[in-house]
PDB file of N, CA and C in Angstrom:
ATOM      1  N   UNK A   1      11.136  -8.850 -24.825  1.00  0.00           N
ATOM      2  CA  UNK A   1      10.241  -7.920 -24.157  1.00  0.00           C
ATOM      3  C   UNK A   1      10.981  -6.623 -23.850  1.00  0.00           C
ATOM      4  N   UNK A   2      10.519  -5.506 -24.618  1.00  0.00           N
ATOM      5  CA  UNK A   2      11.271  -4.222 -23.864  1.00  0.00           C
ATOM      6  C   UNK A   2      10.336  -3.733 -23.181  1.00  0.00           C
ATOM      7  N   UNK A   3      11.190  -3.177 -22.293  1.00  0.00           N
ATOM      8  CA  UNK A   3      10.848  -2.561 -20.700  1.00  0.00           C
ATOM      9  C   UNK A   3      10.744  -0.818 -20.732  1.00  0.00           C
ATOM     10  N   UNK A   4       9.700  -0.362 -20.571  1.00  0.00           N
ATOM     11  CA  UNK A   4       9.394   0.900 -20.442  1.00  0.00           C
ATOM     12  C   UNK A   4       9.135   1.657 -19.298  1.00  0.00           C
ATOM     13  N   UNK A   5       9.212   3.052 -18.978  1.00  0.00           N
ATOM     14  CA  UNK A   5       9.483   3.457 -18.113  1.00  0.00           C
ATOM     15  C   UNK A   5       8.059   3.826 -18.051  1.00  0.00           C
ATOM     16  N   UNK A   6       7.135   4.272 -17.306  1.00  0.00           N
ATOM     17  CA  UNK A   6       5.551   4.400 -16.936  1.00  0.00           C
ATOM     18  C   UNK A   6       5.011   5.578 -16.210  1.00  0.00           C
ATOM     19  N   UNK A   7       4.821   6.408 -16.333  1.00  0.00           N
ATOM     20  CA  UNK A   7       4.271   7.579 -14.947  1.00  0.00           C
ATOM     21  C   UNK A   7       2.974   7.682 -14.624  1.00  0.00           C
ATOM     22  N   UNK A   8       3.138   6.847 -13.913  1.00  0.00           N
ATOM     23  CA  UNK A   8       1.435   7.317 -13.418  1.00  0.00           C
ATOM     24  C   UNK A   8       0.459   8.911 -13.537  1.00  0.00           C
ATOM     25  N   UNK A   9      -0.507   8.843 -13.599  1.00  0.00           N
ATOM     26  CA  UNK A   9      -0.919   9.833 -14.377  1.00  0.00           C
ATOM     27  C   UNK A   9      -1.735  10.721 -13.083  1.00  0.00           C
ATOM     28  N   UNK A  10      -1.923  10.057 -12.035  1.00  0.00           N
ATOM     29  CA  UNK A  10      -2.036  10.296 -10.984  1.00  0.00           C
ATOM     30  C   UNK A  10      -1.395  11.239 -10.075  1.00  0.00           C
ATOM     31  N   UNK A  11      -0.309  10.639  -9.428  1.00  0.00           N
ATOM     32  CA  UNK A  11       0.732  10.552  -8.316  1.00  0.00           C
ATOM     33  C   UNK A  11       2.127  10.827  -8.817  1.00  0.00           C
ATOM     34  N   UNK A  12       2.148  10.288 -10.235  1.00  0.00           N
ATOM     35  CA  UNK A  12       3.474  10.594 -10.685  1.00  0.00           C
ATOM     36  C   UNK A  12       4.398   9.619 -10.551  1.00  0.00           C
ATOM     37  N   UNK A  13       3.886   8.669  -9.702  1.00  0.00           N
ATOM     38  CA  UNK A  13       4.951   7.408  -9.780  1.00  0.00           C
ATOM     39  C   UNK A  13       5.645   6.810 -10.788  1.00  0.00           C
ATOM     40  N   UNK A  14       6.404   6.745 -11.317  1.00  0.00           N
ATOM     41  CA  UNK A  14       7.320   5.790 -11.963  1.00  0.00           C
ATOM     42  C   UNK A  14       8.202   4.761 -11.846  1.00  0.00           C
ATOM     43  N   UNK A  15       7.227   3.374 -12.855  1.00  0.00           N
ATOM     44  CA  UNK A  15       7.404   2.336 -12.728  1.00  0.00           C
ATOM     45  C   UNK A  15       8.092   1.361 -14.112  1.00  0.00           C
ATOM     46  N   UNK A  16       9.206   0.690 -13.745  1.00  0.00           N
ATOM     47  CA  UNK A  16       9.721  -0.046 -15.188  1.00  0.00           C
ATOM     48  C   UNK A  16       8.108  -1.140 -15.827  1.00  0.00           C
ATOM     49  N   UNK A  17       8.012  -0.947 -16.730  1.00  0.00           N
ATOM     50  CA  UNK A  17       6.709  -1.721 -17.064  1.00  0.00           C
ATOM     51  C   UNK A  17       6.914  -2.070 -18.262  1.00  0.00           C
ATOM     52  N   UNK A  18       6.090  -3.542 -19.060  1.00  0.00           N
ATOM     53  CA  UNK A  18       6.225  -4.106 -20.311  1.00  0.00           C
ATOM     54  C   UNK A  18       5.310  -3.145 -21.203  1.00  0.00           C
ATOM     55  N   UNK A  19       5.608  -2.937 -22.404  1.00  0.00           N
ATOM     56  CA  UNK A  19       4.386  -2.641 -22.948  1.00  0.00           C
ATOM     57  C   UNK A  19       3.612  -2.707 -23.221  1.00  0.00           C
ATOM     58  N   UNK A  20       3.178  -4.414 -22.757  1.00  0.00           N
ATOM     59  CA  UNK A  20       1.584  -4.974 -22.509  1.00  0.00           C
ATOM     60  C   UNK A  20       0.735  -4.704 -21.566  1.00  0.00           C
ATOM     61  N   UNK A  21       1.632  -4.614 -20.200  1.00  0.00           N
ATOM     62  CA  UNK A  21       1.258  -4.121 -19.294  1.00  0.00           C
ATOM     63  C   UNK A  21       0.590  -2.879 -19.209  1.00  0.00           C
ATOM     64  N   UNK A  22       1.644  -2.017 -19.789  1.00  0.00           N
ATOM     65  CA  UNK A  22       0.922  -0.827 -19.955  1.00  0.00           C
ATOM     66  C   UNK A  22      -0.079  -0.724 -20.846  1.00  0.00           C
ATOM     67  N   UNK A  23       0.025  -1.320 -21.495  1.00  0.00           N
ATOM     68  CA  UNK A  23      -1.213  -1.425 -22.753  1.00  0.00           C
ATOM     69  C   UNK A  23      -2.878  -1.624 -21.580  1.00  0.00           C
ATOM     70  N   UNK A  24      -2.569  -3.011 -21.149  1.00  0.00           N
ATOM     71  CA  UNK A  24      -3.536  -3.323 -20.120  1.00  0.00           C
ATOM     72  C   UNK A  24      -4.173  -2.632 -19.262  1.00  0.00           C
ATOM     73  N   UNK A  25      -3.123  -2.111 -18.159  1.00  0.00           N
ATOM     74  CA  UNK A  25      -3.722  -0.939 -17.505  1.00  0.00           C
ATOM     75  C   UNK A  25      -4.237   0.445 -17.853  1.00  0.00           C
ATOM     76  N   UNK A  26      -3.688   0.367 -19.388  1.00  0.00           N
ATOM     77  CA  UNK A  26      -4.556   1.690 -19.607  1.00  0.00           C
ATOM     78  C   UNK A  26      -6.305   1.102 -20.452  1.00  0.00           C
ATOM     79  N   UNK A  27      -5.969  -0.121 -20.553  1.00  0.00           N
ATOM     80  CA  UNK A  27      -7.144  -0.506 -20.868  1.00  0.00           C
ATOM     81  C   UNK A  27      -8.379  -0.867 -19.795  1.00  0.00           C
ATOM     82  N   UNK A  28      -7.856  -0.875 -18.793  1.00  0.00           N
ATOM     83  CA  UNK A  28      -8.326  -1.135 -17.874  1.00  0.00           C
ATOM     84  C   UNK A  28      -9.252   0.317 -17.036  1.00  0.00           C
ATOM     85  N   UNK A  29      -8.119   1.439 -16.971  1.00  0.00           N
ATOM     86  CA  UNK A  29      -8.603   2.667 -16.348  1.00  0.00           C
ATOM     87  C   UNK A  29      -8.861   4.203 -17.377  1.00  0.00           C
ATOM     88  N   UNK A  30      -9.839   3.893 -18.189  1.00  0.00           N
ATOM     89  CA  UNK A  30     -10.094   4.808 -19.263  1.00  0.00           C
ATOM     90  C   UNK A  30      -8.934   5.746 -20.034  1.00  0.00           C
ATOM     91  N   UNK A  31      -8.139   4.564 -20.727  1.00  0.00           N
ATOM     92  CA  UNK A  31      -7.062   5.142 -21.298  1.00  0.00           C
ATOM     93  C   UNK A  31      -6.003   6.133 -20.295  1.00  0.00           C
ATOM     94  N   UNK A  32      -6.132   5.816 -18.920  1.00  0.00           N
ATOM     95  CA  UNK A  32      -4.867   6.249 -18.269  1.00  0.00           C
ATOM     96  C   UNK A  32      -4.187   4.991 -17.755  1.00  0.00           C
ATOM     97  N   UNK A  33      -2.596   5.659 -17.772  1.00  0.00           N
ATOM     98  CA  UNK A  33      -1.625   4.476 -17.325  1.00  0.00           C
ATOM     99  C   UNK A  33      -1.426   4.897 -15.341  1.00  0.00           C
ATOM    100  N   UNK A  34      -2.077   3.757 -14.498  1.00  0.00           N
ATOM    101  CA  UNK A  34      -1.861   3.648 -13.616  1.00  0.00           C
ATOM    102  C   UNK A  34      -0.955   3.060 -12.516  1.00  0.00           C
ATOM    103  N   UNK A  35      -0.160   3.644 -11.894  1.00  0.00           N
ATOM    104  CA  UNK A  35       0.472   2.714 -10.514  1.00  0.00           C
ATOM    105  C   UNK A  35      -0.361   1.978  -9.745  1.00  0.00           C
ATOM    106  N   UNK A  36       0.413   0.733  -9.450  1.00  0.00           N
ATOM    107  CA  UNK A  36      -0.475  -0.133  -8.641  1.00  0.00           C
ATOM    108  C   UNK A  36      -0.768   0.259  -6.903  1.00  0.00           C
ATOM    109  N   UNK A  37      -0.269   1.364  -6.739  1.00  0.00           N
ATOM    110  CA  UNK A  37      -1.331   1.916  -5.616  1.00  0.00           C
ATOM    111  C   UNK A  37      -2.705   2.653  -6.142  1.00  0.00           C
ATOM    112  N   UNK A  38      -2.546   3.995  -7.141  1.00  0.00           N
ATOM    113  CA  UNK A  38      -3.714   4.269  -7.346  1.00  0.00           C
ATOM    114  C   UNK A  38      -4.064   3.775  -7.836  1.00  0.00           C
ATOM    115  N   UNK A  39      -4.083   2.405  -8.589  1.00  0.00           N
ATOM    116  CA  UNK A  39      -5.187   1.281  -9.282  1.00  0.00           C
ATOM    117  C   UNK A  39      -6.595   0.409  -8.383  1.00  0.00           C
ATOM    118  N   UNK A  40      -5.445   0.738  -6.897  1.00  0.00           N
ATOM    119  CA  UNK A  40      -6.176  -0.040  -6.024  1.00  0.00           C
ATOM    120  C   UNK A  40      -6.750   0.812  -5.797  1.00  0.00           C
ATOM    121  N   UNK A  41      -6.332   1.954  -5.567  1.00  0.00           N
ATOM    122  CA  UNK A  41      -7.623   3.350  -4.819  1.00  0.00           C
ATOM    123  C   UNK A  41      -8.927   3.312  -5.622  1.00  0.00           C
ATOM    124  N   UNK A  42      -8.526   3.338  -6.802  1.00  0.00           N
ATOM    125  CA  UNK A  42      -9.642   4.018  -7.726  1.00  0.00           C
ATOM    126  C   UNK A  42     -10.401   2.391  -7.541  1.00  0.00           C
ATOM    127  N   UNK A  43     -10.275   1.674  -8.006  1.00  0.00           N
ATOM    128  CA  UNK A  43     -10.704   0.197  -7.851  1.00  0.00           C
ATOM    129  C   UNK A  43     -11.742  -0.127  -6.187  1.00  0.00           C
ATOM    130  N   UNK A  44     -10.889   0.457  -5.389  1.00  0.00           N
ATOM    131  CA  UNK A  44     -12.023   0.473  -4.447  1.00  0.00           C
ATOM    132  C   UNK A  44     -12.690   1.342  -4.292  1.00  0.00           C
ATOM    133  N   UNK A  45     -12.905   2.492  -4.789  1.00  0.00           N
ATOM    134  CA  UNK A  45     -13.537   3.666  -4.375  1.00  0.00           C
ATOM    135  C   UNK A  45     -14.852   2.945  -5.650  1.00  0.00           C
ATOM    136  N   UNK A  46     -14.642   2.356  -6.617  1.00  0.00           N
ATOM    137  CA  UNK A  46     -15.412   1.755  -7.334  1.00  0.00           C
ATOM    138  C   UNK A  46     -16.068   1.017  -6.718  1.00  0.00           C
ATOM    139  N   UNK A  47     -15.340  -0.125  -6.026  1.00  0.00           N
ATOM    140  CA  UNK A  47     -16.617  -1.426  -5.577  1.00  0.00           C
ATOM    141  C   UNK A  47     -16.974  -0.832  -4.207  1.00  0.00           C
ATOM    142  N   UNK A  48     -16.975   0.004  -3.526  1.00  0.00           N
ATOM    143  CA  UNK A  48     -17.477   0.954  -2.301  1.00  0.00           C
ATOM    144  C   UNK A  48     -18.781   1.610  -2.808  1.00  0.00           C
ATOM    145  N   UNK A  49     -18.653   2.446  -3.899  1.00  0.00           N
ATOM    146  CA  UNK A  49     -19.494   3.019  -4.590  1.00  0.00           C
ATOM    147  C   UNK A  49     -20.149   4.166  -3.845  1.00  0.00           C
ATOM    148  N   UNK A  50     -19.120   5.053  -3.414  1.00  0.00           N
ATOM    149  CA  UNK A  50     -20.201   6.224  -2.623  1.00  0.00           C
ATOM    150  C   UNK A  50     -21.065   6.539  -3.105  1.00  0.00           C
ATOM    151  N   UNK A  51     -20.969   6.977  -4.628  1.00  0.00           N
ATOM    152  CA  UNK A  51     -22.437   7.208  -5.591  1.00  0.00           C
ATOM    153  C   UNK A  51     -22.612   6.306  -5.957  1.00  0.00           C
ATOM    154  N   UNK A  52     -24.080   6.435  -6.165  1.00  0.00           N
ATOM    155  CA  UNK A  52     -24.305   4.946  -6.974  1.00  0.00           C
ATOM    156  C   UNK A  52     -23.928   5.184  -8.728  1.00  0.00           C
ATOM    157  N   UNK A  53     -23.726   3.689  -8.693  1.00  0.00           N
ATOM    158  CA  UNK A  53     -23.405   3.521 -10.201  1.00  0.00           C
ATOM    159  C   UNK A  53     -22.085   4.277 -10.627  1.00  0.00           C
ATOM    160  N   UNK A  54     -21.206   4.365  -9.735  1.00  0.00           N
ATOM    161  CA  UNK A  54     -19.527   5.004  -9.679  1.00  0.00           C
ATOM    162  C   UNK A  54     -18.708   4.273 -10.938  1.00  0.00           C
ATOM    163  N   UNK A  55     -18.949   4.878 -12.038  1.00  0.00           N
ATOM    164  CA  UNK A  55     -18.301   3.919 -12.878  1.00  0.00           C
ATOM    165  C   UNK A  55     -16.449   4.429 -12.989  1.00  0.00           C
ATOM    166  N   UNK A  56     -15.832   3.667 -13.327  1.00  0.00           N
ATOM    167  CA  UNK A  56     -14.145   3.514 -13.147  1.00  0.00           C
ATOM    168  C   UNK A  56     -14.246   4.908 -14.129  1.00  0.00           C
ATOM    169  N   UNK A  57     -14.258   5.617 -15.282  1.00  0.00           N
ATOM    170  CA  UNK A  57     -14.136   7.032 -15.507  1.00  0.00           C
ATOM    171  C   UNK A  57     -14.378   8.274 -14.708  1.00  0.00           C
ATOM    172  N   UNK A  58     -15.788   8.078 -13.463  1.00  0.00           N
ATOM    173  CA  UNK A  58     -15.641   9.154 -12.817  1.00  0.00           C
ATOM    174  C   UNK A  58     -14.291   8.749 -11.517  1.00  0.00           C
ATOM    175  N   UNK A  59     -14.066   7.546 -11.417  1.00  0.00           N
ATOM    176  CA  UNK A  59     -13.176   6.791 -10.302  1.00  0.00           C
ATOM    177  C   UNK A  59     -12.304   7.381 -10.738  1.00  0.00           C
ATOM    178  N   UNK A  60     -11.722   7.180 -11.509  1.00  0.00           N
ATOM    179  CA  UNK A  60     -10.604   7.678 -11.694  1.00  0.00           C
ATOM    180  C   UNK A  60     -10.145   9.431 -11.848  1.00  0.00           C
ATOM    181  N   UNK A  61     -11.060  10.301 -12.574  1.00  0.00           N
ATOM    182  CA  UNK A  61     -11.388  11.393 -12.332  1.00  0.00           C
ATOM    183  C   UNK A  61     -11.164  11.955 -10.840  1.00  0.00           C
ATOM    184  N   UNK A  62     -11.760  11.384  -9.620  1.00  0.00           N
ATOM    185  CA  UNK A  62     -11.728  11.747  -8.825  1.00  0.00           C
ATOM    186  C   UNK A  62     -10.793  11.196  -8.193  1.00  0.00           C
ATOM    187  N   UNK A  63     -10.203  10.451  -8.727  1.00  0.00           N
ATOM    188  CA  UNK A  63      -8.659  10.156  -7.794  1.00  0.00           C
ATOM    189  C   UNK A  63      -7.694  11.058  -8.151  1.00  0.00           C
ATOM    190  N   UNK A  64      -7.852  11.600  -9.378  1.00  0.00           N
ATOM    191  CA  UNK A  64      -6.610  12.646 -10.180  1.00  0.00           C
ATOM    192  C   UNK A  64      -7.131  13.620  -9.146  1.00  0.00           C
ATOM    193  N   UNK A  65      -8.012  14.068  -9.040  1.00  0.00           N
ATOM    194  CA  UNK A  65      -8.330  15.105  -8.281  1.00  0.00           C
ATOM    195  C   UNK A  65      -7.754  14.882  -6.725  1.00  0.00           C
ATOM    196  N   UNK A  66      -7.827  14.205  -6.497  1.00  0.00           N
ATOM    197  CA  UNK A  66      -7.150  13.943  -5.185  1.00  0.00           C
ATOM    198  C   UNK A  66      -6.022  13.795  -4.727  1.00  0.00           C
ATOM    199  N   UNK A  67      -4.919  13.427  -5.652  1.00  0.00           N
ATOM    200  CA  UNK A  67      -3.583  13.351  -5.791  1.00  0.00           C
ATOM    201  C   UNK A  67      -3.302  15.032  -6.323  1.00  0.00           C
ATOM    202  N   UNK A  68      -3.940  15.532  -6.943  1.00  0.00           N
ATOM    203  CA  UNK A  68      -3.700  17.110  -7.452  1.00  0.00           C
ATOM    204  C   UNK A  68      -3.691  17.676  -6.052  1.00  0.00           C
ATOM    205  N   UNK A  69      -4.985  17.538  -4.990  1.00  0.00           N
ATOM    206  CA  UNK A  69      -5.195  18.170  -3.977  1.00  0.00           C
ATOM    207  C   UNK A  69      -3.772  18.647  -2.642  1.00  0.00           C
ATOM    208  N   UNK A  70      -3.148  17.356  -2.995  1.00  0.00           N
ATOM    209  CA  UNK A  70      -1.915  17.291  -1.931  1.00  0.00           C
ATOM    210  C   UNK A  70      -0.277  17.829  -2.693  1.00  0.00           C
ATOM    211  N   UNK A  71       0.143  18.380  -2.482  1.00  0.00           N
ATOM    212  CA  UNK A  71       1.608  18.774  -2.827  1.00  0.00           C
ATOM    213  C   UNK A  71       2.137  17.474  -2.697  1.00  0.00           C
ATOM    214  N   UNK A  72       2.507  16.507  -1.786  1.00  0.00           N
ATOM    215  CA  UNK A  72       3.054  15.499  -1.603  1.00  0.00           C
ATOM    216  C   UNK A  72       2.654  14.400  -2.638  1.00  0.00           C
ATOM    217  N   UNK A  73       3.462  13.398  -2.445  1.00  0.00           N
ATOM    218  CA  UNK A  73       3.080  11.997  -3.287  1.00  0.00           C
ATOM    219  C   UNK A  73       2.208  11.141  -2.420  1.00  0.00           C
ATOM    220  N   UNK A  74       0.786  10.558  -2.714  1.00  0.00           N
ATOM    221  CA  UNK A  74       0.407   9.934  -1.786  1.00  0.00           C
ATOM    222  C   UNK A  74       1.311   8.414  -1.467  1.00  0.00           C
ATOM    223  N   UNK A  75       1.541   7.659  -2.506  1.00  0.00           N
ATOM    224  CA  UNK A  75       2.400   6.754  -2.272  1.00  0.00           C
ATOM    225  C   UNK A  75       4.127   7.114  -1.351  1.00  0.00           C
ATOM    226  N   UNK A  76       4.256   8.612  -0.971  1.00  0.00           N
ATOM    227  CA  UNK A  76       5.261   8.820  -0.485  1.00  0.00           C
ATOM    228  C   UNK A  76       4.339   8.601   1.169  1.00  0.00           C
ATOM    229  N   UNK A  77       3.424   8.865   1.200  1.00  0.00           N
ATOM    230  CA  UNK A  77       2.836   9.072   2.206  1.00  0.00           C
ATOM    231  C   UNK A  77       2.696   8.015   3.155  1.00  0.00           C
ATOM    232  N   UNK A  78       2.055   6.657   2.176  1.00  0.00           N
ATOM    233  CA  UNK A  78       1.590   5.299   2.175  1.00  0.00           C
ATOM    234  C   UNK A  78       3.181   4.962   2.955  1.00  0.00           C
ATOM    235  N   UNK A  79       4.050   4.830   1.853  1.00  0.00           N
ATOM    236  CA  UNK A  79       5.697   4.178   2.622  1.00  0.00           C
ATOM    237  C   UNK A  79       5.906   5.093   3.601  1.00  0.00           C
ATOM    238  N   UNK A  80       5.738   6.503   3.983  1.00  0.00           N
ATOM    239  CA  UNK A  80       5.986   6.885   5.558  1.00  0.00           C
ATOM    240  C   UNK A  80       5.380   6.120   6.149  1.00  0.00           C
ATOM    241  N   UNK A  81       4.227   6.003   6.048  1.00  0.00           N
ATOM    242  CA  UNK A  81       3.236   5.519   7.360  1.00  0.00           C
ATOM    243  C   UNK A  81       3.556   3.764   7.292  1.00  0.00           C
ATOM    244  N   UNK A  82       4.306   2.827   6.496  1.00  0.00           N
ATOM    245  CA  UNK A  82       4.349   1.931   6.497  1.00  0.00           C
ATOM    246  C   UNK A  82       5.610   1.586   7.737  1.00  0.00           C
ATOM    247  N   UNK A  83       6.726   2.068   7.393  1.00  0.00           N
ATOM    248  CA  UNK A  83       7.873   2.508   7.832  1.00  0.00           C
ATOM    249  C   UNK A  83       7.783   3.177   8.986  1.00  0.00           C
ATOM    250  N   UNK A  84       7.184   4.288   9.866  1.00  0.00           N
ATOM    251  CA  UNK A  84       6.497   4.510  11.141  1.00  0.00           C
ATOM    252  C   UNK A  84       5.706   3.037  11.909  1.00  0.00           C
ATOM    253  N   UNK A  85       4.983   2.414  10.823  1.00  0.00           N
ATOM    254  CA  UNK A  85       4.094   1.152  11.318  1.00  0.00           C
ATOM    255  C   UNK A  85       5.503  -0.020  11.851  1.00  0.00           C
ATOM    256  N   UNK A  86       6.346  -0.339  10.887  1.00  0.00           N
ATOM    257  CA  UNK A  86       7.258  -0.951  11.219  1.00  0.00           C
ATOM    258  C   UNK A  86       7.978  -0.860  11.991  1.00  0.00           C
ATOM    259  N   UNK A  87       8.507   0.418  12.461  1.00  0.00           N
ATOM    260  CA  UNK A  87       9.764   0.514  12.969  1.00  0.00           C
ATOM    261  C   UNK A  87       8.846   0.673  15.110  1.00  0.00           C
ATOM    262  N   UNK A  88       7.793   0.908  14.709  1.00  0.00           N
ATOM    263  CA  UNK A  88       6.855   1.058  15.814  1.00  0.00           C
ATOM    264  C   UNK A  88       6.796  -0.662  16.235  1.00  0.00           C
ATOM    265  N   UNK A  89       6.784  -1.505  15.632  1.00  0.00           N
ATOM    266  CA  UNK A  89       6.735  -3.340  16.158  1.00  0.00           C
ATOM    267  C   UNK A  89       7.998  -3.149  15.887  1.00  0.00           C
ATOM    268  N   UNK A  90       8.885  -2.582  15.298  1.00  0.00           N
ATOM    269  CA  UNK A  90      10.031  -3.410  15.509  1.00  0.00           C
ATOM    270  C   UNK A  90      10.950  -2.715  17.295  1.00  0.00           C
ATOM    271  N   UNK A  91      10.253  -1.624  17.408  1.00  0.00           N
ATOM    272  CA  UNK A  91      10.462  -1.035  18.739  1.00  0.00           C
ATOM    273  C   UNK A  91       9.667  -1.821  20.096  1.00  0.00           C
ATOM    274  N   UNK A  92       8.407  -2.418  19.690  1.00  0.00           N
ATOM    275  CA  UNK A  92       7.889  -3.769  20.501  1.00  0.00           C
ATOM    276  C   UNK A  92       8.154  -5.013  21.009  1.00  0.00           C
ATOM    277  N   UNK A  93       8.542  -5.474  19.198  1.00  0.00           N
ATOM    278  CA  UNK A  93       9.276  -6.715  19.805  1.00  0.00           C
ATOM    279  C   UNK A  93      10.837  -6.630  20.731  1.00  0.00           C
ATOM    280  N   UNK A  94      11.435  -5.737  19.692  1.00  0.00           N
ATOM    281  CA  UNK A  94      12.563  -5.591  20.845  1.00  0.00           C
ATOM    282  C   UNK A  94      12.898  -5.491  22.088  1.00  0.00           C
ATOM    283  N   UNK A  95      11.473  -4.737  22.615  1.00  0.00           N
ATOM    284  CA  UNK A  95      11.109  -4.757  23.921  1.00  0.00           C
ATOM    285  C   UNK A  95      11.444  -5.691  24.994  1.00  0.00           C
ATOM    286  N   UNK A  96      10.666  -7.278  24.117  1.00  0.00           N
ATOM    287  CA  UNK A  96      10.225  -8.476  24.518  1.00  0.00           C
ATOM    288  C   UNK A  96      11.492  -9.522  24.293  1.00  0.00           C
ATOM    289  N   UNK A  97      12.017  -9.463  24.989  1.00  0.00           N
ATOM    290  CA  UNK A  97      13.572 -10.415  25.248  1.00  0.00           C
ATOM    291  C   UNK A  97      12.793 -11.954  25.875  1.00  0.00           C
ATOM    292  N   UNK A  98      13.016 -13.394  24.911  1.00  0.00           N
ATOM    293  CA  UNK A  98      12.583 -14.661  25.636  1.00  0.00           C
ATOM    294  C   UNK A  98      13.483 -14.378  26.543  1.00  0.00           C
ATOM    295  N   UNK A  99      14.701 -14.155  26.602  1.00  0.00           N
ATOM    296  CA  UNK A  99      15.713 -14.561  27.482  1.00  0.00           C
ATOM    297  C   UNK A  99      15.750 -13.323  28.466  1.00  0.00           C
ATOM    298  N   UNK A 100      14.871 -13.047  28.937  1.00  0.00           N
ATOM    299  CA  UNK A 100      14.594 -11.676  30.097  1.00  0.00           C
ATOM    300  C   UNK A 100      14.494 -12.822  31.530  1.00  0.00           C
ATOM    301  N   UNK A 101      14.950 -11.850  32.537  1.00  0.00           N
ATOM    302  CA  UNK A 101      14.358 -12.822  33.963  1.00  0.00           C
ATOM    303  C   UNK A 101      13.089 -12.793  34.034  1.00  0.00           C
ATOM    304  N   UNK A 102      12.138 -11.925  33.564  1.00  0.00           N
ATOM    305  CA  UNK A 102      10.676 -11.719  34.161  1.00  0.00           C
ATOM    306  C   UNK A 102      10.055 -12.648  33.184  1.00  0.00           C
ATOM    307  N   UNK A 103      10.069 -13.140  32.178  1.00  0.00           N
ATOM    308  CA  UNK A 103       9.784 -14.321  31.337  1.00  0.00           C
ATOM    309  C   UNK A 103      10.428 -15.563  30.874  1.00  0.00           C
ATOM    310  N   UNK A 104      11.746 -15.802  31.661  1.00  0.00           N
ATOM    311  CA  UNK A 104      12.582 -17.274  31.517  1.00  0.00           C
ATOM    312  C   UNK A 104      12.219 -17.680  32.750  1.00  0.00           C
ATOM    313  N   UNK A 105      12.124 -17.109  33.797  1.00  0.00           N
ATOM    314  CA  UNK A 105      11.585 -17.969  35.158  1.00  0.00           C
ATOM    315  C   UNK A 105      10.526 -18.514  35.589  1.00  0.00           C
ATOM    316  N   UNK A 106       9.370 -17.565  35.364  1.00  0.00           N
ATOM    317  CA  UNK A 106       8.263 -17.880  34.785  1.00  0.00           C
ATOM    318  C   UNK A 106       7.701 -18.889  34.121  1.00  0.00           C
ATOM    319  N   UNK A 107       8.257 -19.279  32.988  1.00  0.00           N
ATOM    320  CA  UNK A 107       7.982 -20.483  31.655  1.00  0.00           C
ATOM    321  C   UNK A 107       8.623 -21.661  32.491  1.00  0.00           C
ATOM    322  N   UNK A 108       9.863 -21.639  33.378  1.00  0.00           N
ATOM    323  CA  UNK A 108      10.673 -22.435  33.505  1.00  0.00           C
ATOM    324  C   UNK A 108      10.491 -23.620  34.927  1.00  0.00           C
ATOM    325  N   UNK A 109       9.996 -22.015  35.744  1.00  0.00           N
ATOM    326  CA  UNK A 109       9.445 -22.573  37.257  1.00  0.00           C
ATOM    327  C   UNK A 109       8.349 -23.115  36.975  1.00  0.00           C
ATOM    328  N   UNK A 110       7.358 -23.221  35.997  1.00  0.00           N
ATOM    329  CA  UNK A 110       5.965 -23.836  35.774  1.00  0.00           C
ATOM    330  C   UNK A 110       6.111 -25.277  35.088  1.00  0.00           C
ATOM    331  N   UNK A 111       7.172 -24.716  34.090  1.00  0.00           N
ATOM    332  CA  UNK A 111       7.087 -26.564  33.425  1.00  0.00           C
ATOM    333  C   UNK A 111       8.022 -27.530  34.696  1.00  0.00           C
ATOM    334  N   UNK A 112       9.079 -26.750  35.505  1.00  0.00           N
ATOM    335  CA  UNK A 112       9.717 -28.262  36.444  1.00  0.00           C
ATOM    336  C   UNK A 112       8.354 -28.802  37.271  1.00  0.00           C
ATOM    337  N   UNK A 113       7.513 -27.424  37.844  1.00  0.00           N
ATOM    338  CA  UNK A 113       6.164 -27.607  38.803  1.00  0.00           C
ATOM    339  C   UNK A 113       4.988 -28.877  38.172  1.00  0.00           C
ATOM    340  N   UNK A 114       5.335 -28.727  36.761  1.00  0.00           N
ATOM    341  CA  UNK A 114       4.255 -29.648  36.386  1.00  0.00           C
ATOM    342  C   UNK A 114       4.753 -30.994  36.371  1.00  0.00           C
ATOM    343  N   UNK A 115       5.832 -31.084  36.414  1.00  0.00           N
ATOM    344  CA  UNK A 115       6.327 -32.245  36.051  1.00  0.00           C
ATOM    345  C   UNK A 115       6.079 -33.433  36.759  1.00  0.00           C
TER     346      UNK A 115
END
């Protein structure tokens, strides 16, 4: 199997891909080769169907258009906001120490009480 390099036709992403794969996905999205983020965009903007009868050629059409609209990469966008999402719980849980006094005494004074 050789391994090819892929650019989304979109966003610009580039992805190592088989050449079946790529074969596939462009069979899939009117002869363009897609990243599996905008595959999903266009894919739901399909089964959403703002217009009716949204078939995957204007879907996709209007996703190019939308990735044109922004200077940025939307998938650069997607991993900021994933990475903000994360580091935001990982600033939560840290918060939350089992071994804190205001929650080891608590858990501890209740289970001897029940006993």
């Amino acid at each position: 199997m050789e391994i090819e390099l892929a650019k989304c036709e979109c966003c610009g992403l580039k992805e190592d891909c088989t050449q079946d794969y790529i074969s596939q996905v462009k069979e899939n999205f009117d002869g363009k080769w897609l990243c599996g983020l905008c595959s999903e965009a266009v894919r739901d903007e399909v089964n959403r169907g703002k217009k009716q009868f949204l078939c995957m050629e204007e879907a996709v059409k209007a996703h190019m258009s939308f990735c044109r609209k922004y200077k940025s990469n939307p998938a650069t966008e997607v991993a900021d906001g994933m990475r903000q999402m994360l580091r935001r719980r990982s600033d939560l849980s840290s918060s939350y120490s089992p071994n804190s006094n205001k929650y080891s005494r608590s858990a501890s004074s209740s289970q001897v009480g029940d006993r």
